[in-house]
Protein backbone atom coordinates (compact mmCIF):
# COMPACT_ATOMS: atom_id res chain seq x y z
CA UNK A 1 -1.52 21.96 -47.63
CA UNK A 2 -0.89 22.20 -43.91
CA UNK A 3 -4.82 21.29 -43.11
CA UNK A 4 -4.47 18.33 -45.11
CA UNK A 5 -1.75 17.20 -43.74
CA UNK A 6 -3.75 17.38 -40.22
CA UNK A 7 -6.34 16.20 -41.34
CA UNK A 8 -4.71 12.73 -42.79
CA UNK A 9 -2.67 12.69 -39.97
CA UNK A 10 -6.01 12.64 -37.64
CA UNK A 11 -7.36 10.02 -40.00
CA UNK A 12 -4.53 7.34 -39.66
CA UNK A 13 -4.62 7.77 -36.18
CA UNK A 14 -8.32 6.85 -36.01
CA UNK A 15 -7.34 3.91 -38.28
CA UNK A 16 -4.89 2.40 -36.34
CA UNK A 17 -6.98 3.09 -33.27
CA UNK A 18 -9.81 1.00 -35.09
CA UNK A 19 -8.00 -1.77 -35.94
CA UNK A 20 -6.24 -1.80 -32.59
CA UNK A 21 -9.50 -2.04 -30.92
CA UNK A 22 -11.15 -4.13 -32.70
CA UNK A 23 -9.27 -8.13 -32.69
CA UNK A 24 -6.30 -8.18 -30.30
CA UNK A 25 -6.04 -11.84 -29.71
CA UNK A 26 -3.15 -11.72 -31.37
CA UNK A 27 -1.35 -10.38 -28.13
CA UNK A 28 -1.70 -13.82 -26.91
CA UNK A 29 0.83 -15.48 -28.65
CA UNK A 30 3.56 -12.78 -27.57
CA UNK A 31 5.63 -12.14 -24.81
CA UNK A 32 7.62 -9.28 -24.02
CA UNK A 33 5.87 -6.64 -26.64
CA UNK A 34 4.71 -3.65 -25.17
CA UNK A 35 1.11 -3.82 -26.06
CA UNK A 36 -1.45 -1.61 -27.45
CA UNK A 37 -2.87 1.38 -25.48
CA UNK A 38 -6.31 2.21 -25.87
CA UNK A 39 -5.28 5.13 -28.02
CA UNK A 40 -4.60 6.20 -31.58
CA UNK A 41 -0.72 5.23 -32.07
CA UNK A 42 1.15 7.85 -33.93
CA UNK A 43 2.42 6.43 -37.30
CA UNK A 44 3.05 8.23 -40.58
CA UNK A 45 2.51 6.77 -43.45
CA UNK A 46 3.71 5.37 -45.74
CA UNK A 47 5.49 2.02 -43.49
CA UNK A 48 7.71 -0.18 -44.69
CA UNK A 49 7.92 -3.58 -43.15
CA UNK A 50 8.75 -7.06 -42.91
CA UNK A 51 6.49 -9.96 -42.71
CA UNK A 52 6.63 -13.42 -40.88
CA UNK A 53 3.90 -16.18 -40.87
CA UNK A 54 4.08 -18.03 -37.60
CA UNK A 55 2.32 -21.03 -36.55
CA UNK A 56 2.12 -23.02 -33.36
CA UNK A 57 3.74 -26.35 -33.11
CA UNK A 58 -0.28 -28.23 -32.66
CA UNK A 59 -1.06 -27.29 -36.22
CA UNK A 60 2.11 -29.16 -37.19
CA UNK A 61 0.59 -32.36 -36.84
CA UNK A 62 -2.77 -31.41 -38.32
CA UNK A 63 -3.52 -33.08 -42.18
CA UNK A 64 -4.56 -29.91 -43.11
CA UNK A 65 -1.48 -27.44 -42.00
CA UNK A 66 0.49 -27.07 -45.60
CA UNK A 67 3.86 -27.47 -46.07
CA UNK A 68 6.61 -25.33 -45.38
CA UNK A 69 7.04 -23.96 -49.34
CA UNK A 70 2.96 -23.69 -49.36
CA UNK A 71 3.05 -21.65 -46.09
CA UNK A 72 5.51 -19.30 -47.80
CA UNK A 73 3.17 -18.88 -50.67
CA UNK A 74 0.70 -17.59 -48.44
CA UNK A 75 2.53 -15.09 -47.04
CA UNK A 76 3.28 -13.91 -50.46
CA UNK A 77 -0.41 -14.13 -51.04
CA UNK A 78 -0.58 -12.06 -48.15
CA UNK A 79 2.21 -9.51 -49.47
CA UNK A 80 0.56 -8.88 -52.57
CA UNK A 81 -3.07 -8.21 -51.24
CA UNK A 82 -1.28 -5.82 -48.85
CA UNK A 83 0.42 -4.13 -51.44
CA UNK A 84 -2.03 -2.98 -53.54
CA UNK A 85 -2.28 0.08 -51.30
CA UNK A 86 0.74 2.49 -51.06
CA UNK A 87 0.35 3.12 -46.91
CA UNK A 88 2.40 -0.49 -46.61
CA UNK A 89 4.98 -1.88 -48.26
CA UNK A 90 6.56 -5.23 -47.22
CA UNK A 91 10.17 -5.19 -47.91
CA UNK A 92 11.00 -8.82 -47.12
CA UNK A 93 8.87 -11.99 -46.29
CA UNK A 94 11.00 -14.88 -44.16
CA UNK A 95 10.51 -18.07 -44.15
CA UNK A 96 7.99 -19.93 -41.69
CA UNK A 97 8.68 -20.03 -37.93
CA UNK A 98 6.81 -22.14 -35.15
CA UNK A 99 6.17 -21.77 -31.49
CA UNK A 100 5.83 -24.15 -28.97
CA UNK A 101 2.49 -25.78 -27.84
CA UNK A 102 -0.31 -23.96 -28.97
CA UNK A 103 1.47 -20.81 -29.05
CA UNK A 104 0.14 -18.91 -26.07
CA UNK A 105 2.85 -16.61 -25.02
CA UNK A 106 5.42 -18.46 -27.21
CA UNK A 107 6.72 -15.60 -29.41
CA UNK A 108 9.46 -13.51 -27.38
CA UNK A 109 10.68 -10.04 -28.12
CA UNK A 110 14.27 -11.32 -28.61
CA UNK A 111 13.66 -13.90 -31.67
CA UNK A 112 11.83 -11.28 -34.20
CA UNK A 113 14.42 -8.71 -32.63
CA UNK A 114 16.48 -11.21 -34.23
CA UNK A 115 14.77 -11.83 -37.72
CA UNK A 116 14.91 -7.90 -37.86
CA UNK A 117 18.18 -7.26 -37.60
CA UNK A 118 18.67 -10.15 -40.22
CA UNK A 119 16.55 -7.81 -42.78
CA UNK A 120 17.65 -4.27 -41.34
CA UNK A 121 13.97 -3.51 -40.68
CA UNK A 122 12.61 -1.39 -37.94
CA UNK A 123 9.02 -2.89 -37.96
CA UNK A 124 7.76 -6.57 -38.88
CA UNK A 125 4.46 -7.93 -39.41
CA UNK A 126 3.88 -11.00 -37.33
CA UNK A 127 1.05 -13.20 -38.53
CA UNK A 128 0.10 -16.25 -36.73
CA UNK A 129 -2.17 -19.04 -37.92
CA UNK A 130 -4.02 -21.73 -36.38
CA UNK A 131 -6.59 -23.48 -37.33
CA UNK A 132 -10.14 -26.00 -36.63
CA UNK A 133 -11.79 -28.44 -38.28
CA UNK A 134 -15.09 -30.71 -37.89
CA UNK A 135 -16.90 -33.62 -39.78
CA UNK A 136 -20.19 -34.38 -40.41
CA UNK A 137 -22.02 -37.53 -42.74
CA UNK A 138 -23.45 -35.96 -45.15
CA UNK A 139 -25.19 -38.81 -46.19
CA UNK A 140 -23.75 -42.37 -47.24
CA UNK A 141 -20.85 -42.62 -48.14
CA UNK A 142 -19.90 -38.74 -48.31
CA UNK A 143 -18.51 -36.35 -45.28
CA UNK A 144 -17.91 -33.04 -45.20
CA UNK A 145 -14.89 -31.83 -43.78
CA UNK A 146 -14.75 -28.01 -43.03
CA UNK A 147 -11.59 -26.17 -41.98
CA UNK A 148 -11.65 -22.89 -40.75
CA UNK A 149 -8.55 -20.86 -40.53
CA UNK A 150 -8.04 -17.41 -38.37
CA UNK A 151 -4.59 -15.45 -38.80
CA UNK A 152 -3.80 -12.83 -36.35
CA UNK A 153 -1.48 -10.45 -37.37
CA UNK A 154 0.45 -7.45 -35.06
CA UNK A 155 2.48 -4.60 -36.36
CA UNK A 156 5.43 -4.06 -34.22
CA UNK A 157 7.77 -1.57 -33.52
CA UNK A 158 10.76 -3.98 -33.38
CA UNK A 159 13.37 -1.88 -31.33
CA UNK A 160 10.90 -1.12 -28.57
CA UNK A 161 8.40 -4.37 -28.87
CA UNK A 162 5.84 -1.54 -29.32
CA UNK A 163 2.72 -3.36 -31.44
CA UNK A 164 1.09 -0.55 -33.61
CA UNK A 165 -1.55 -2.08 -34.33
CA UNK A 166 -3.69 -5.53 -34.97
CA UNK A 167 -5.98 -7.42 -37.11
CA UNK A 168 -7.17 -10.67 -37.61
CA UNK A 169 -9.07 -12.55 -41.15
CA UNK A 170 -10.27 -16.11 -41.28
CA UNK A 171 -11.70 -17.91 -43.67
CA UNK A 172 -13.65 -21.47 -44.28
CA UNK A 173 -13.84 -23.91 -47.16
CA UNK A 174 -15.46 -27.37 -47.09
CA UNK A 175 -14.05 -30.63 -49.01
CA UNK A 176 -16.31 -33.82 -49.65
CA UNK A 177 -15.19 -37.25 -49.70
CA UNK A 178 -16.20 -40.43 -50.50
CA UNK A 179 -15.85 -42.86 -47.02
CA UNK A 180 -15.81 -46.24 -49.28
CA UNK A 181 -13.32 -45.71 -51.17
CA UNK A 182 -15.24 -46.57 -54.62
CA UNK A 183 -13.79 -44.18 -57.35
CA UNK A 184 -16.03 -41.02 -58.46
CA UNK A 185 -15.53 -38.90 -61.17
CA UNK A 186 -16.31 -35.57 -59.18
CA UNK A 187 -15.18 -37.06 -55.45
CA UNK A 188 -13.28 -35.24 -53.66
CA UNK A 189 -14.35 -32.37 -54.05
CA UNK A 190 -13.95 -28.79 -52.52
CA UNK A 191 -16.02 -25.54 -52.21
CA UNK A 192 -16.59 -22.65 -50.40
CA UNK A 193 -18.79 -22.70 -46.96
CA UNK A 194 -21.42 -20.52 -48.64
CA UNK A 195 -22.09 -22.67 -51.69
CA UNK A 196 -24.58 -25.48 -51.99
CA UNK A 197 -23.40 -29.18 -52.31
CA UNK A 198 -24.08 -28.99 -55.48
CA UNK A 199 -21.45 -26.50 -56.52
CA UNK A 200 -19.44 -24.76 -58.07
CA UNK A 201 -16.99 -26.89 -56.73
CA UNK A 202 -13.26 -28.11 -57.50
CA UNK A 203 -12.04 -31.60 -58.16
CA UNK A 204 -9.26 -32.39 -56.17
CA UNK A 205 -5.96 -33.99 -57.31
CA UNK A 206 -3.53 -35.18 -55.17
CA UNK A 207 -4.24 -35.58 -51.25
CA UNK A 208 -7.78 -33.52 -50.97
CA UNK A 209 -6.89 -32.73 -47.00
CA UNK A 210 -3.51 -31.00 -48.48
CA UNK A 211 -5.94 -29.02 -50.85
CA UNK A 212 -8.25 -28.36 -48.28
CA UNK A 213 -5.73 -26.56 -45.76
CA UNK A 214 -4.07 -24.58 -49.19
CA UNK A 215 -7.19 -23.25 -50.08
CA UNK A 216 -8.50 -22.31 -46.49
CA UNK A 217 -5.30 -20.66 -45.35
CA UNK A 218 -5.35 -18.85 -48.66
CA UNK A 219 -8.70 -17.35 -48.32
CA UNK A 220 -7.71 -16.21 -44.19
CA UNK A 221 -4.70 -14.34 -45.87
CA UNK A 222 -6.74 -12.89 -48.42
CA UNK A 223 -9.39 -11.76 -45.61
CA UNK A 224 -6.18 -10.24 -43.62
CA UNK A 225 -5.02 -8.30 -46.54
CA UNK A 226 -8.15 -6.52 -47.07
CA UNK A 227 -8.43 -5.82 -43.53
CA UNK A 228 -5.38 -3.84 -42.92
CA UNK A 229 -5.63 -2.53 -46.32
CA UNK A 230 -8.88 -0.88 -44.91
CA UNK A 231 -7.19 -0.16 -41.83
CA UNK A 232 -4.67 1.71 -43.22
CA UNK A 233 -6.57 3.47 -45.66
CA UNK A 234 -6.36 7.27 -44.04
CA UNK A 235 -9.09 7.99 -47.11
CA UNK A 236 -11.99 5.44 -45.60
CA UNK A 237 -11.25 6.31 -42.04
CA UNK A 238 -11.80 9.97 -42.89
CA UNK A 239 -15.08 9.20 -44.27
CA UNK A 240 -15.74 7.06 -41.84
CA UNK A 241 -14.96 10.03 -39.15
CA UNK A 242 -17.17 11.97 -41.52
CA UNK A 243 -20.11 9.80 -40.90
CA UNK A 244 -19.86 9.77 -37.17
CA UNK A 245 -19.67 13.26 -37.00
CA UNK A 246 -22.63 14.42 -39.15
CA UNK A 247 -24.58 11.54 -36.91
CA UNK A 248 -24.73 14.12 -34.15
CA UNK A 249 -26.63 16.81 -36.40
């Protein structure tokens, strides 16, 4: 019992180490966190966290960015990918905040401090999302419009501003429209970035640059999910530790 104990212990090291490593543009956006090492952080699992989505005050104005309620479906989206492994559990998800500007520096210590103490939680998730977008004629009258969406997500220590760990997801989708405004039965439409024009694709309803920024921000969430599911897994980085070892004989 005691060497297996170890032996996970080792393995969610290595994890954290991993995902620490390997997307840290997340540190970006924060000031006044005590940032990762270039070591394994020491974390038992199981953790127990909260979890905020943040976004910079430049996607506000965006056609794409959804709406407040949308945004907090995604970070439910986000909860329930993460949850369908044991090794994290979030205990609350708040509401939306934004930052100034583009965000660069513009999360500080003191205001998830403050969201923590407002959920009695020791650790948060902090998730921030921005976005890009670009155009092209596809030919007349339909343009593609393709949003891609990146969330970058830290696990902090709140009392300290130590961040555990980070990750990152994005995602694409691309929606079609019609540029003179003559009705079509299947116009706008949406699909994913690796499908052809010709589908499978969605019909939109409603405003199709709305649907366009649900569905993308949606898919980034569902990419971050899986990510620090796998990152967390102590299981998958033993085997991965496995792998690297017998590579030597």
């Amino acid at each position: 019992m005691k060497i297996r104990v170890v032996v996970v212990s080792l393995a969610v090291l290595l994890s954290l180490w991993a995902c620490a490593t390997s997307s840290n543009r997340i540190t970006e956006y924060l000031s006044g966190f005590q940032l990762p090492p270039d070591g394994a952080q020491p974390v038992a699992l199981p953790l127990t966290a909260g979890l905020v989505v943040v976004l910079p005050e430049d996607e506000l104005g965006k056609p794409t960015t959804p709406s407040r309620e949308m945004l907090q479906a995604v970070a439910e989206r986000l909860q329930k990918e993460i949850q369908t492994s044991p090794n994290l559990v979030i205990q609350r998800v708040f509401p939306s905040i934004t930052i100034p500007a583009r965000g660069l520096h513009g999360l500080d210590l003191e205001r998830l401090q403050s969201l923590a103490r407002e959920g009695s939680l020791t650790r948060m998730l902090v998730v921030v999302a921005t976005s890009r977008s670009a155009s092209k004629l596809r030919f007349w009258p339909i343009r593609e419009n393709q949003l891609y969406v990146r969330m970058d997500a830290a696990l902090v220590e709140v009392p300290a501003g130590r961040v555990l760990t980070t990750e990152s997801g994005e995602d694409d989708y691309v929606m079609a429209e019609a540029l003179d405004y003559v009705e079509r039965i299947s116009y706008p439409r949406l699909y994913y970035r690796n499908f052809t024009f010709g589908g499978p694709f969605t019909i939109v309803n409603g405003d199709p640059y709305k649907a366009l920024g649900e569905q993308t921000f949606r898919g980034a969430a569902a990419q971050l999910g899986m990510k620090l599911r796998h990152c967390l897994d102590p299981e998958r980085a033993g085997a991965s530790r496995s792998r690297s070892s017998m590579a030597g004989f």
